[in-house]
N, C-alpha and C. Protein backbone atom coordinates (compact mmCIF):
# COMPACT_ATOMS: atom_id res chain seq x y z
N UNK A 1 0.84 -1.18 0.00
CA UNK A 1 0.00 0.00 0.00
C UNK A 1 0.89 1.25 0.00
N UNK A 2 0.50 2.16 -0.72
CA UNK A 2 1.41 3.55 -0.72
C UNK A 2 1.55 4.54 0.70
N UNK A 3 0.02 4.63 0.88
CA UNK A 3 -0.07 5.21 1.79
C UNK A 3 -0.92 4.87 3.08
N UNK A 4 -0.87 5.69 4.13
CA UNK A 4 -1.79 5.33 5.36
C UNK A 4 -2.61 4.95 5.04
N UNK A 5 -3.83 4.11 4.81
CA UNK A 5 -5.05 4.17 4.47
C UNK A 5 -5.76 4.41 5.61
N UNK A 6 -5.44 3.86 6.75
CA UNK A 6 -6.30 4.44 7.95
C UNK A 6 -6.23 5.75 8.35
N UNK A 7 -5.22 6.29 8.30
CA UNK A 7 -5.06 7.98 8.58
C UNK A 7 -6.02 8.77 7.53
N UNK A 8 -5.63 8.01 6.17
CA UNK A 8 -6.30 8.90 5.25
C UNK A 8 -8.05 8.88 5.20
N UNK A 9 -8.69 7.55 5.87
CA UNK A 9 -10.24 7.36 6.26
C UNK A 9 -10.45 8.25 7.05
N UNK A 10 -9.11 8.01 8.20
CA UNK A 10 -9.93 9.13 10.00
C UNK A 10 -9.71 10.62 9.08
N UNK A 11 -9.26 11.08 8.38
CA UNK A 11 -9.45 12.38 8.16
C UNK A 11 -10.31 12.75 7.00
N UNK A 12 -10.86 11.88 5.75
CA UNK A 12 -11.70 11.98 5.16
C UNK A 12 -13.23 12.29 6.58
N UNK A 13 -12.95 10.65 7.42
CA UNK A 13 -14.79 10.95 7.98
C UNK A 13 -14.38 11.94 9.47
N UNK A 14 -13.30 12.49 9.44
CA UNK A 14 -13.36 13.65 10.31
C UNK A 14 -13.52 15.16 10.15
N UNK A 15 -13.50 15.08 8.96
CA UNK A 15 -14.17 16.50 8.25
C UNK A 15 -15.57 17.20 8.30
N UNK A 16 -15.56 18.18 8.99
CA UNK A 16 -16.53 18.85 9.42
C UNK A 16 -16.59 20.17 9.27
N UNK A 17 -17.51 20.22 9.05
CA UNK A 17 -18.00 22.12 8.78
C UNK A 17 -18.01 22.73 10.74
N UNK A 18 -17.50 23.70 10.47
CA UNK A 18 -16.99 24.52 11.44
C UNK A 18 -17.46 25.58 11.57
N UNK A 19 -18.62 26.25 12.18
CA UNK A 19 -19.04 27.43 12.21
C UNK A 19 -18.73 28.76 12.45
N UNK A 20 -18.32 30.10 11.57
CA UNK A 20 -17.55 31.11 11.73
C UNK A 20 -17.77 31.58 13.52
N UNK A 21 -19.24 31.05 14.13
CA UNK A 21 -19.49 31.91 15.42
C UNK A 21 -18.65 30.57 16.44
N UNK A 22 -18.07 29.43 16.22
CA UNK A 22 -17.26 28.69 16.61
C UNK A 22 -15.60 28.77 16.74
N UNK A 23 -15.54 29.76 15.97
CA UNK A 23 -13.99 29.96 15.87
C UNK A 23 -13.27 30.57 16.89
N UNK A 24 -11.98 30.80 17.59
CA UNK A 24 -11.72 30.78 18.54
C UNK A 24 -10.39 32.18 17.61
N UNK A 25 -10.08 33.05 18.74
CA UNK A 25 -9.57 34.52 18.03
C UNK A 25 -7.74 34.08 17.59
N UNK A 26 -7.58 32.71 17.18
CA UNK A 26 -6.24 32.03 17.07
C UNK A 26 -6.07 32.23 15.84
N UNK A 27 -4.95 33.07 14.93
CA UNK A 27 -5.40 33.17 13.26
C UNK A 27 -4.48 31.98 12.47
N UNK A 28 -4.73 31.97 12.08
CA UNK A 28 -4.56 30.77 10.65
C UNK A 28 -3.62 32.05 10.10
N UNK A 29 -2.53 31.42 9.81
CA UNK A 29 -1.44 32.00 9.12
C UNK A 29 -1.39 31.45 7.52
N UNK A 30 -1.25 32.61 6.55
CA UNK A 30 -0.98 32.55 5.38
C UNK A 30 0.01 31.57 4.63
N UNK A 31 0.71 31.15 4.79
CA UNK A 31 1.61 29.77 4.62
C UNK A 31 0.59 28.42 4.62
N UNK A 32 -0.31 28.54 5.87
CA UNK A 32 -1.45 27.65 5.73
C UNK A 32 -2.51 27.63 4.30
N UNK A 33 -2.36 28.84 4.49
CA UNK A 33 -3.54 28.87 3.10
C UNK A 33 -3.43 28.94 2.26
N UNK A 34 -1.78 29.13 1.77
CA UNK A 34 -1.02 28.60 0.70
C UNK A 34 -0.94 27.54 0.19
N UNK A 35 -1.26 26.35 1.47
CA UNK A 35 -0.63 24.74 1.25
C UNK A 35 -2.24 24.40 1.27
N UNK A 36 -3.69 25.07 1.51
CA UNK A 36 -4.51 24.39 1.35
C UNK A 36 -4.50 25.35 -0.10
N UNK A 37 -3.93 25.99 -0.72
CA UNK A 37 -4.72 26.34 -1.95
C UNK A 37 -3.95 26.27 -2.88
N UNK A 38 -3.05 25.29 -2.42
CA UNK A 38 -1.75 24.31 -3.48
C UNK A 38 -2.50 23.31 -3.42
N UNK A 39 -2.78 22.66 -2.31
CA UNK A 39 -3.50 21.57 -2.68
C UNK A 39 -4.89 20.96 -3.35
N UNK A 40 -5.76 22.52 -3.24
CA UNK A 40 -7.35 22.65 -3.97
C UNK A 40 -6.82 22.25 -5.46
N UNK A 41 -5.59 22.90 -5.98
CA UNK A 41 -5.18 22.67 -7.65
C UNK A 41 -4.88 21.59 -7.71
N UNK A 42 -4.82 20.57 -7.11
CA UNK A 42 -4.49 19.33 -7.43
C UNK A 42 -5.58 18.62 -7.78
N UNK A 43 -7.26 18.86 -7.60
CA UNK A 43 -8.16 18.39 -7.97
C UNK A 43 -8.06 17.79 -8.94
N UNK A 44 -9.06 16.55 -9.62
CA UNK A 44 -9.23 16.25 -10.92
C UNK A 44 -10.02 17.77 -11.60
N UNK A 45 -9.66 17.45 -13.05
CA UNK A 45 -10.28 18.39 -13.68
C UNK A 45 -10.43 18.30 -15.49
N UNK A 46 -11.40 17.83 -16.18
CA UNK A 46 -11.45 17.92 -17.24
C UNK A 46 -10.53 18.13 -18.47
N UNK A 47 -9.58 17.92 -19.18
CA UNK A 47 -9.12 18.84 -20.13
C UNK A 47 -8.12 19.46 -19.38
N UNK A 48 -8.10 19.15 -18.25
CA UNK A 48 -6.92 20.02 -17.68
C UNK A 48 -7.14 21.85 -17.42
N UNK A 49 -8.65 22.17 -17.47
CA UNK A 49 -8.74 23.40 -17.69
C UNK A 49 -8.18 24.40 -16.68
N UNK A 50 -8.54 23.96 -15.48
CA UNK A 50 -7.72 24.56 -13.55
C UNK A 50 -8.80 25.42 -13.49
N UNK A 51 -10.28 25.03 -13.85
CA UNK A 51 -11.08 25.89 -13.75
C UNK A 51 -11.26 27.13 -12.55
N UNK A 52 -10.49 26.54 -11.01
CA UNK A 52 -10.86 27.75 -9.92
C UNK A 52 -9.89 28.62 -9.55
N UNK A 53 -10.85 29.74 -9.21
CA UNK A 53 -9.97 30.78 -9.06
C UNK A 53 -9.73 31.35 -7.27
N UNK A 54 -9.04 32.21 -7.00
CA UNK A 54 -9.30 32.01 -5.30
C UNK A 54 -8.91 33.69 -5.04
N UNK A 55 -10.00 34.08 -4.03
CA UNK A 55 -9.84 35.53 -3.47
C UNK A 55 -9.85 35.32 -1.99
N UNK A 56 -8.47 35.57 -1.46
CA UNK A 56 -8.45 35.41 -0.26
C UNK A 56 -8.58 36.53 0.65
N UNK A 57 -9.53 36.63 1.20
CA UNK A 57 -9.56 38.60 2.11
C UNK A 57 -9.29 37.83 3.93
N UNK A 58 -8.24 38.80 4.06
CA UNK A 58 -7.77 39.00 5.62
C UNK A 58 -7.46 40.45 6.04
N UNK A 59 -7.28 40.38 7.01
CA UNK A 59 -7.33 41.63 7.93
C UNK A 59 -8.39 42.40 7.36
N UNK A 60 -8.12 43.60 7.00
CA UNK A 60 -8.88 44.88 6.46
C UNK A 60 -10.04 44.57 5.30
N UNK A 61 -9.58 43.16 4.59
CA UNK A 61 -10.06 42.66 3.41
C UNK A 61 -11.63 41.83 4.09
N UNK A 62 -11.39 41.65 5.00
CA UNK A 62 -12.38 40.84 5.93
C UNK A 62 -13.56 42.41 5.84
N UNK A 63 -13.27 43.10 6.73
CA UNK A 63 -14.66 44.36 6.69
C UNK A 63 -14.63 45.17 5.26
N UNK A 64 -14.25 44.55 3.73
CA UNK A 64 -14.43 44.92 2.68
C UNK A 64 -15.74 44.06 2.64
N UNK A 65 -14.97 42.17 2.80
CA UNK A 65 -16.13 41.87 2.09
C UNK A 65 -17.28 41.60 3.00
N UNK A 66 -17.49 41.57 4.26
CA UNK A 66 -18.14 41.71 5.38
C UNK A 66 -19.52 43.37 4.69
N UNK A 67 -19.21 44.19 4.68
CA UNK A 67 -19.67 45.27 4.03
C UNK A 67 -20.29 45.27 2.74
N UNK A 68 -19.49 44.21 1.87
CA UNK A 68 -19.99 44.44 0.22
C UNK A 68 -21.32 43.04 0.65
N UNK A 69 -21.20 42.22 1.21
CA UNK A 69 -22.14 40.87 1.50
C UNK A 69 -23.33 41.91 2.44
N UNK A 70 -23.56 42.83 2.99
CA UNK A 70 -24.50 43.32 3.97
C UNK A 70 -25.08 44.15 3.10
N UNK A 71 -24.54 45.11 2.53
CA UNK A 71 -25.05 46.25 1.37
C UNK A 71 -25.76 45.26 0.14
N UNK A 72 -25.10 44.40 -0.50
CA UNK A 72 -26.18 43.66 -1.82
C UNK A 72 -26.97 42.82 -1.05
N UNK A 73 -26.62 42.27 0.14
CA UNK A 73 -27.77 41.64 0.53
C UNK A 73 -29.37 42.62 0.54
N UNK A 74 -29.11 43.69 1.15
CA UNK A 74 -30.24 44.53 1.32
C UNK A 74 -30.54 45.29 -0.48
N UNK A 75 -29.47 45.14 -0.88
CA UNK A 75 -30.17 45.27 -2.78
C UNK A 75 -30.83 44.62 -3.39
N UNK A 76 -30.14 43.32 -3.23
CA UNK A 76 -30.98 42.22 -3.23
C UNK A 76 -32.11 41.50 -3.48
N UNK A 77 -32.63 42.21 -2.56
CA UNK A 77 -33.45 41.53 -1.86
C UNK A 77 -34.70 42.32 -1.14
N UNK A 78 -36.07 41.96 -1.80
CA UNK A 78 -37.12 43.14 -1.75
C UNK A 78 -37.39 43.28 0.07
N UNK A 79 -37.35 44.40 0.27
CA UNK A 79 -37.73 44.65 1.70
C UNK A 79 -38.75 43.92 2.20
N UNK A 80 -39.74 43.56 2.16
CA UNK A 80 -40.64 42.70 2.80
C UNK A 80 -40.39 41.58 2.95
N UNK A 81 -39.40 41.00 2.46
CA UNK A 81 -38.34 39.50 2.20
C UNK A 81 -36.72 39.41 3.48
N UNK A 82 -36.90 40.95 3.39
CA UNK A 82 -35.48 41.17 4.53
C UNK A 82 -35.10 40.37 5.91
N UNK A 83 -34.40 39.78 6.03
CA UNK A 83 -34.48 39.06 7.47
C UNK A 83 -33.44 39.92 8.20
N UNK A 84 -33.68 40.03 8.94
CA UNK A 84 -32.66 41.02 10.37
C UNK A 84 -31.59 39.99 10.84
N UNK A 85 -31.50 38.35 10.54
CA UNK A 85 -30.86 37.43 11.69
C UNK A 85 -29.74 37.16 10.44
N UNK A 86 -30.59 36.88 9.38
CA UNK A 86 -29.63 36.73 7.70
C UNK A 86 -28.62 37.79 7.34
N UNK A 87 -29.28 39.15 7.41
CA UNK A 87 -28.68 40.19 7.56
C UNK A 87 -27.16 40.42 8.12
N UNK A 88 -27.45 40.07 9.76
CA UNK A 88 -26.82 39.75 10.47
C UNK A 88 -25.32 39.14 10.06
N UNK A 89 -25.68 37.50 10.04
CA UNK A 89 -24.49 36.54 10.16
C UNK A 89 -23.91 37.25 8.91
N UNK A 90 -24.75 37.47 8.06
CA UNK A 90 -23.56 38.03 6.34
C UNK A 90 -22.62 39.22 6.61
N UNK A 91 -23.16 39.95 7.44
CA UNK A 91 -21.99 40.82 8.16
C UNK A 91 -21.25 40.14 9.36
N UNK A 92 -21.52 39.47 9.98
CA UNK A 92 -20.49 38.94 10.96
C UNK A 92 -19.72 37.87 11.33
N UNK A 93 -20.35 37.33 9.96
CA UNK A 93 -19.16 36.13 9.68
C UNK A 93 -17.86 36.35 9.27
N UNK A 94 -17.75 37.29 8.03
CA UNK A 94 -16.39 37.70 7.49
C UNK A 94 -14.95 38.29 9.06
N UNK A 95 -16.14 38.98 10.32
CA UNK A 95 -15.23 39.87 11.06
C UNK A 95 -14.90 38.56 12.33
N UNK A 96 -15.56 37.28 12.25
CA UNK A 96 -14.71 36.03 12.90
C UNK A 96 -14.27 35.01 12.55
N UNK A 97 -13.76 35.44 10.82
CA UNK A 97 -12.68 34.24 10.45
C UNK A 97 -11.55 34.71 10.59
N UNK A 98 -10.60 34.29 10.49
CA UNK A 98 -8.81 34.85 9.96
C UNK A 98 -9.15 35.00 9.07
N UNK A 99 -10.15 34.20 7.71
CA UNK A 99 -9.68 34.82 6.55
C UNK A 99 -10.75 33.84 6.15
N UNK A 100 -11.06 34.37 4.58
CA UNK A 100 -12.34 33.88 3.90
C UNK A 100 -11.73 33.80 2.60
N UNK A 101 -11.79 33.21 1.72
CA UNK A 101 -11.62 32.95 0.68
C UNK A 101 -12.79 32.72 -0.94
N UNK A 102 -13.48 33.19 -1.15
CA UNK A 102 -14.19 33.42 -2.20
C UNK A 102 -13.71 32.57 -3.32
N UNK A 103 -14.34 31.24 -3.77
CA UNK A 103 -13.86 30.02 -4.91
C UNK A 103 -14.63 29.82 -6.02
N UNK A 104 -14.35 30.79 -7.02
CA UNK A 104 -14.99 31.08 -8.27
C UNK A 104 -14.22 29.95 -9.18
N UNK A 105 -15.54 29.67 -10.40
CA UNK A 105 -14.56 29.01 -11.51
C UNK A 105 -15.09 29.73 -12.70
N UNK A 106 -13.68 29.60 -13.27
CA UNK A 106 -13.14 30.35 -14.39
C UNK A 106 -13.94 29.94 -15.91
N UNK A 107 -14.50 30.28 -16.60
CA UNK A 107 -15.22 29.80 -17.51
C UNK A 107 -14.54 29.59 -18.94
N UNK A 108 -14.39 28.45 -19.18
CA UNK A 108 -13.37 28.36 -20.53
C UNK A 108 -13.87 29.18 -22.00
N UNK A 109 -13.09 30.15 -22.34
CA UNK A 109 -13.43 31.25 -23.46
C UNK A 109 -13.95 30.03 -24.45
N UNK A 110 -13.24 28.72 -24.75
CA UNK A 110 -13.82 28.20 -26.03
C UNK A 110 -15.00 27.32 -25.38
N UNK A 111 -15.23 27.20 -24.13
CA UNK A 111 -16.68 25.72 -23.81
C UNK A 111 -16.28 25.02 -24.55
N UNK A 112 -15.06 24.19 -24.40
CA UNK A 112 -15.29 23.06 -25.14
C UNK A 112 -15.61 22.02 -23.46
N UNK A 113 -15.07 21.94 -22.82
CA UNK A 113 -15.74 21.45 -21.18
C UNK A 113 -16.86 22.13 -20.93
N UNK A 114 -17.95 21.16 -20.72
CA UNK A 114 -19.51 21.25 -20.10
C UNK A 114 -19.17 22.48 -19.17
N UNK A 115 -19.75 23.53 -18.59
CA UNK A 115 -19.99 24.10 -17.07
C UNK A 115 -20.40 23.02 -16.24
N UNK A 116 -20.87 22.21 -15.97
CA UNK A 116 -21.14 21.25 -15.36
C UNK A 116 -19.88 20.53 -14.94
N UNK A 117 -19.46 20.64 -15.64
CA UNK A 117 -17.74 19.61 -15.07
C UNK A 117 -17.12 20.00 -14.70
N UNK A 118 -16.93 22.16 -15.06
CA UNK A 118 -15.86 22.89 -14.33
C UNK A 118 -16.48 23.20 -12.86
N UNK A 119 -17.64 22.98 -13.24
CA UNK A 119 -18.67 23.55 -11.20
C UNK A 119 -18.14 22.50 -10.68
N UNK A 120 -18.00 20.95 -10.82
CA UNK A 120 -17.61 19.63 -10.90
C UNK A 120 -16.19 19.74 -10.17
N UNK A 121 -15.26 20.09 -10.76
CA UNK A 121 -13.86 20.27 -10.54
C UNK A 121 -13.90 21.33 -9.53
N UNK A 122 -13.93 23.05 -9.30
CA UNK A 122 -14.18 23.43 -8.30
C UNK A 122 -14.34 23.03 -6.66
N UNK A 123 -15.81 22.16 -7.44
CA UNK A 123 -16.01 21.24 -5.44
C UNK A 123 -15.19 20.57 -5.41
N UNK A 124 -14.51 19.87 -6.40
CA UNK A 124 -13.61 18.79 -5.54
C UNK A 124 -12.21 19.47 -5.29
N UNK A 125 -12.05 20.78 -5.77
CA UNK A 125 -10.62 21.76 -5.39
C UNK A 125 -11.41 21.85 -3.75
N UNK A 126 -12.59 22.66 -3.82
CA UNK A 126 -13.01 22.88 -2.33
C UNK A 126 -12.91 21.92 -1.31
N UNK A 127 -13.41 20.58 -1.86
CA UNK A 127 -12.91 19.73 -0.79
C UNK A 127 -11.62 19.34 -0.29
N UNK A 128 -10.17 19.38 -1.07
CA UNK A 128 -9.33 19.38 -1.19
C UNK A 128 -8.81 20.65 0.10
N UNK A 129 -9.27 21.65 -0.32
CA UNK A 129 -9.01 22.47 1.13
C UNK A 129 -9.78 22.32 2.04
N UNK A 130 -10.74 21.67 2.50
CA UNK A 130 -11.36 21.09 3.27
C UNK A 130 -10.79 20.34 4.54
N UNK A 131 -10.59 18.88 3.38
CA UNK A 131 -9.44 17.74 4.30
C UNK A 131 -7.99 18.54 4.48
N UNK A 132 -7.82 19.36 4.03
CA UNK A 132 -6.39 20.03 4.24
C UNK A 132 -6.52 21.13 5.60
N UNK A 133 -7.50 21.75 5.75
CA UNK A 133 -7.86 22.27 7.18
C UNK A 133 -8.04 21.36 8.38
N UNK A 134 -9.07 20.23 8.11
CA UNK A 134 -8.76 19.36 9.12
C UNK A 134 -7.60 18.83 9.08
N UNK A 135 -6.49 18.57 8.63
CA UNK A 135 -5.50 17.76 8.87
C UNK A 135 -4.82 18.83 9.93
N UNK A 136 -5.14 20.22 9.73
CA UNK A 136 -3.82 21.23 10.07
C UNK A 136 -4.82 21.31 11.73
N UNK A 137 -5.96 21.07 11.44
CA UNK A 137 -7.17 21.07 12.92
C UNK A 137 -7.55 22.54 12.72
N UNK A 138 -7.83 23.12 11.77
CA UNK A 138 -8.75 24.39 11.04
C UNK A 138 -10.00 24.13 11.10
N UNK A 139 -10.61 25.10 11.38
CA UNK A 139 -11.92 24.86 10.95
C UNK A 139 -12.38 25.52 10.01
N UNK A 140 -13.41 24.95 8.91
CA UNK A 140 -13.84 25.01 7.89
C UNK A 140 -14.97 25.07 7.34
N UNK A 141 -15.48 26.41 6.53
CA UNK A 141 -16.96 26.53 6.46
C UNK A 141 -17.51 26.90 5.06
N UNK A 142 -17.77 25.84 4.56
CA UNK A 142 -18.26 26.37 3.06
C UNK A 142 -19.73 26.90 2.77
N UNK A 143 -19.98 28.06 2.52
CA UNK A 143 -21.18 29.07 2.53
C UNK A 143 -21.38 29.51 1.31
N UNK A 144 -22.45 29.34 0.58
CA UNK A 144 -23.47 29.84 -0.19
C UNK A 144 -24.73 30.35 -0.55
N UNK A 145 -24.30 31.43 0.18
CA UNK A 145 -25.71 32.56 0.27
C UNK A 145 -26.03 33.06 -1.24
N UNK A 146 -27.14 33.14 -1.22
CA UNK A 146 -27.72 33.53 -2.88
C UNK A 146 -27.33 34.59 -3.40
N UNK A 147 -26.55 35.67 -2.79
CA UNK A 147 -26.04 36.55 -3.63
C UNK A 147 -24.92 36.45 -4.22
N UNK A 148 -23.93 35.32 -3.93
CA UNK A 148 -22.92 34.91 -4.73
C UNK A 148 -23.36 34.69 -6.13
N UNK A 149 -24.15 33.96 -6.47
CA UNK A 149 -24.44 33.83 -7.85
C UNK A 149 -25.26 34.96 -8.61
N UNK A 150 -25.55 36.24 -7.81
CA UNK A 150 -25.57 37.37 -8.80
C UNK A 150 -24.46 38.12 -9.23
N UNK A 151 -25.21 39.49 -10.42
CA UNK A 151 -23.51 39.55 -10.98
C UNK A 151 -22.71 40.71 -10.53
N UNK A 152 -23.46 41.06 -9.01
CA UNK A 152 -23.20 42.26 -8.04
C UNK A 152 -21.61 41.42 -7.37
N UNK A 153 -21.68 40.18 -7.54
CA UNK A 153 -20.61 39.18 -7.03
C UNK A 153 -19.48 39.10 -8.04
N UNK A 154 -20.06 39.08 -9.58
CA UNK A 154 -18.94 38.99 -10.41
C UNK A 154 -17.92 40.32 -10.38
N UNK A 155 -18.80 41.23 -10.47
CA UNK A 155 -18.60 42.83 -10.37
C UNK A 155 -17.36 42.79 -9.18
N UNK A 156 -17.88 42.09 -8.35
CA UNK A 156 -17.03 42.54 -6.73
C UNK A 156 -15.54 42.22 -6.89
N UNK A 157 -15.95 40.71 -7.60
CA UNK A 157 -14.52 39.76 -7.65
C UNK A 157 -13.71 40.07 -9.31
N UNK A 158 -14.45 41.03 -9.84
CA UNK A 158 -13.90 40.92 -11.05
C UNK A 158 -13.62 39.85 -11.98
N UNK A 159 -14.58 39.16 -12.03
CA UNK A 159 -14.75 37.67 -12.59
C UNK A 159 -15.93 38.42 -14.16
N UNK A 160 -15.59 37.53 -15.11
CA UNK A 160 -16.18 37.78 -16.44
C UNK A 160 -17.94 37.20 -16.21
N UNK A 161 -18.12 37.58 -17.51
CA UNK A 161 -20.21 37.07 -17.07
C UNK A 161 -20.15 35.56 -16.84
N UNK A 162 -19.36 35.01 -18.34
CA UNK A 162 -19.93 33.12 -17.84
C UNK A 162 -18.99 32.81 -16.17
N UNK A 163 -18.38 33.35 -15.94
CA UNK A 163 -17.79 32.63 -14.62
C UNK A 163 -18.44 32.99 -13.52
N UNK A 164 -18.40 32.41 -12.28
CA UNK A 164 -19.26 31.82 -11.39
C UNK A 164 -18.52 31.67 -10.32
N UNK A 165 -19.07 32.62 -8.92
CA UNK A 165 -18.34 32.33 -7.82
C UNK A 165 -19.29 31.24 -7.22
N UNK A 166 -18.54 30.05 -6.89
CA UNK A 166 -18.92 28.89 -6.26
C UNK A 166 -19.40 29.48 -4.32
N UNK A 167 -19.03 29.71 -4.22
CA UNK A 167 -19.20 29.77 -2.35
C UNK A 167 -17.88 30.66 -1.61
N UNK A 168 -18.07 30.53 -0.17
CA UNK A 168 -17.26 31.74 0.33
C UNK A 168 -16.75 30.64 1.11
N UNK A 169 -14.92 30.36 1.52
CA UNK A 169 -14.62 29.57 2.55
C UNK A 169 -14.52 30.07 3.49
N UNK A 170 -14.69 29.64 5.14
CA UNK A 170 -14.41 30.81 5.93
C UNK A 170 -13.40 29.69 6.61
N UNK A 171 -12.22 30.25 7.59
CA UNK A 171 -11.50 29.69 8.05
C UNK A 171 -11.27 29.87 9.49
N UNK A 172 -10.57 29.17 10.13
CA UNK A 172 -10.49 29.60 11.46
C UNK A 172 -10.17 28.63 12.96
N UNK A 173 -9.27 28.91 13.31
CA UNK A 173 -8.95 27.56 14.56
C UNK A 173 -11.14 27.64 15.96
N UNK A 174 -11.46 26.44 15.56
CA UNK A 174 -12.28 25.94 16.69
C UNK A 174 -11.84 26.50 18.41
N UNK A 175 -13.18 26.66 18.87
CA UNK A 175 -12.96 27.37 19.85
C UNK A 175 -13.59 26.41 20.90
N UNK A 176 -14.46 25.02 19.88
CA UNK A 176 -14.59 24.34 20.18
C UNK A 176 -13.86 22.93 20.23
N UNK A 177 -14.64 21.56 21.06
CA UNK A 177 -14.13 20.06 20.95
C UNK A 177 -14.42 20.40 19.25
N UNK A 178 -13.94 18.86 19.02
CA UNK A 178 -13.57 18.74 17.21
C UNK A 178 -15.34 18.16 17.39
N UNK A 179 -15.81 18.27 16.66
CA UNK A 179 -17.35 17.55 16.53
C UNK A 179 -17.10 15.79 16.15
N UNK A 180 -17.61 15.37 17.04
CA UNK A 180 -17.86 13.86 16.52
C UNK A 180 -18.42 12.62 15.68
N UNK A 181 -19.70 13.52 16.25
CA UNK A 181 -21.30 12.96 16.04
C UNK A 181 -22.16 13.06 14.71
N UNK A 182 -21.02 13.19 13.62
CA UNK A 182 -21.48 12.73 12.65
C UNK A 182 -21.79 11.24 12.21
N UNK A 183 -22.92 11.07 10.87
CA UNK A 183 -23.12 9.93 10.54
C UNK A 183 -23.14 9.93 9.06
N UNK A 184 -23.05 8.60 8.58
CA UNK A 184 -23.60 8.77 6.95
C UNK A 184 -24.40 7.36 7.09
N UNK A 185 -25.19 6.87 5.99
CA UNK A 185 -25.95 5.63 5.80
C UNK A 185 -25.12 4.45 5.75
N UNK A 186 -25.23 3.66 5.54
CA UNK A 186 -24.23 2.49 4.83
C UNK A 186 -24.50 2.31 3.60
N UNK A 187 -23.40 2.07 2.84
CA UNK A 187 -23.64 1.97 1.55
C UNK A 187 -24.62 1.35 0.76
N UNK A 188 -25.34 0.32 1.60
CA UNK A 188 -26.59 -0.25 1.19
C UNK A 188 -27.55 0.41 0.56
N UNK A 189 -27.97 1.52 1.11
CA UNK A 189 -28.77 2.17 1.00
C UNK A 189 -28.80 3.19 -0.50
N UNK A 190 -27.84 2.86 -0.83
CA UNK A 190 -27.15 4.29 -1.99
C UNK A 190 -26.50 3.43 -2.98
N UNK A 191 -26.33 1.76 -3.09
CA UNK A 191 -25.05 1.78 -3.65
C UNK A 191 -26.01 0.58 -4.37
N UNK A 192 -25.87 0.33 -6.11
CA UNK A 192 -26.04 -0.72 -6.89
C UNK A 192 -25.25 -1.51 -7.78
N UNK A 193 -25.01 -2.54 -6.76
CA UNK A 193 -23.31 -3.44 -7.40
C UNK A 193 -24.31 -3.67 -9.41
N UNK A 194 -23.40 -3.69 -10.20
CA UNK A 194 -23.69 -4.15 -11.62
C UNK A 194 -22.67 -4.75 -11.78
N UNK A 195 -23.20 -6.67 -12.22
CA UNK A 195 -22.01 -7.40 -12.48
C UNK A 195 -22.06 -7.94 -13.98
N UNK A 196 -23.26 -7.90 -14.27
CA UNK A 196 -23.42 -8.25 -15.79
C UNK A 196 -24.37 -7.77 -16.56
């Protein structure tokens, strides 16, 4: 065998979403988020296209996009629809990570790859920094609030019309125990052997 296989299971089913109001005021240093966003490019990916792109905001960059997520939210979004609690976390998530990262993919000028396969490639870059936060014991929060996919978002990130910001990562050392008490089904339930 090449590698651990048991190390590499406990940290696949130890991966957990980590809540920005969970994070503890310990920052995640940039070298870190270098080696998880060396390792997001290693994803599979179609054609080889490297469909994602990555905007990482810290310090000051945090109450940019903390501010630009509170202002289009209320553009948004017709006043009688407004939630005060939604409102809320979209401003105060950005001001308790170390750092957030915004994971757009890049839209190939010729489409000769489906969009479907580059959205495809993306998540599995995202997961890639995922298991790479838990390994470092980061916590990790992948968020997609509906104004990412307007083009008040492309505008922000300077991304072209066909491209597409996937979700916002937020990062951040736990302030909590590591969560346990996850489950999944057994494969029974999901899985159809075909032998002939």
């Amino acid at each position: 065998m090449r590698y651990n296989l048991s190390e590499i299971n406990e940290l696949i089913r130890n991966r957990r979403t980590i809540f920005p109001e969970q994070f503890s005021e310990r920052k995640v240093h940039r070298e870190q988020i270098e080696v998880m966003l060396n390792n997001a490019q290693w994803a599979p990916t179609h054609g080889n296209t490297q469909p994602w792109r990555f905007h990482v905001f810290m310090e000051e960059g945090l109450t940019t996009l903390s501010q630009f997520l509170g202002s289009t939210y209320l553009k948004l979004t017709p006043e009688n629809q407004q939630n005060d609690a939604k409102l809320g976390k979209l401003i105060r998530r950005p001001l308790l990570a170390s750092a957030v990262i915004a994971v757009s993919m890049k839209r190939q000028v010729e489409e000769k790859i489906m969009e479907i396969e580059e959205i495809e490639a993306v998540a599995c870059a995202i997961q890639n920094m995922h298991l790479t936060c838990t390994a470092y014991g980061i916590g990790g929060f992948w968020s997609t609030p509906k104004l990412i996919y307007a083009k008040e978002m492309n505008e922000f990130l300077n991304l072209d019309e066909k491209d597409k910001c996937l979700g916002l990562f937020y990062l951040g050392y736990p302030s909590i125990e590591w969560p346990t008490n996850a489950h999944r089904k057994p494969i029974e339930y999901n899985t159809k052997w075909v032998n002939k």
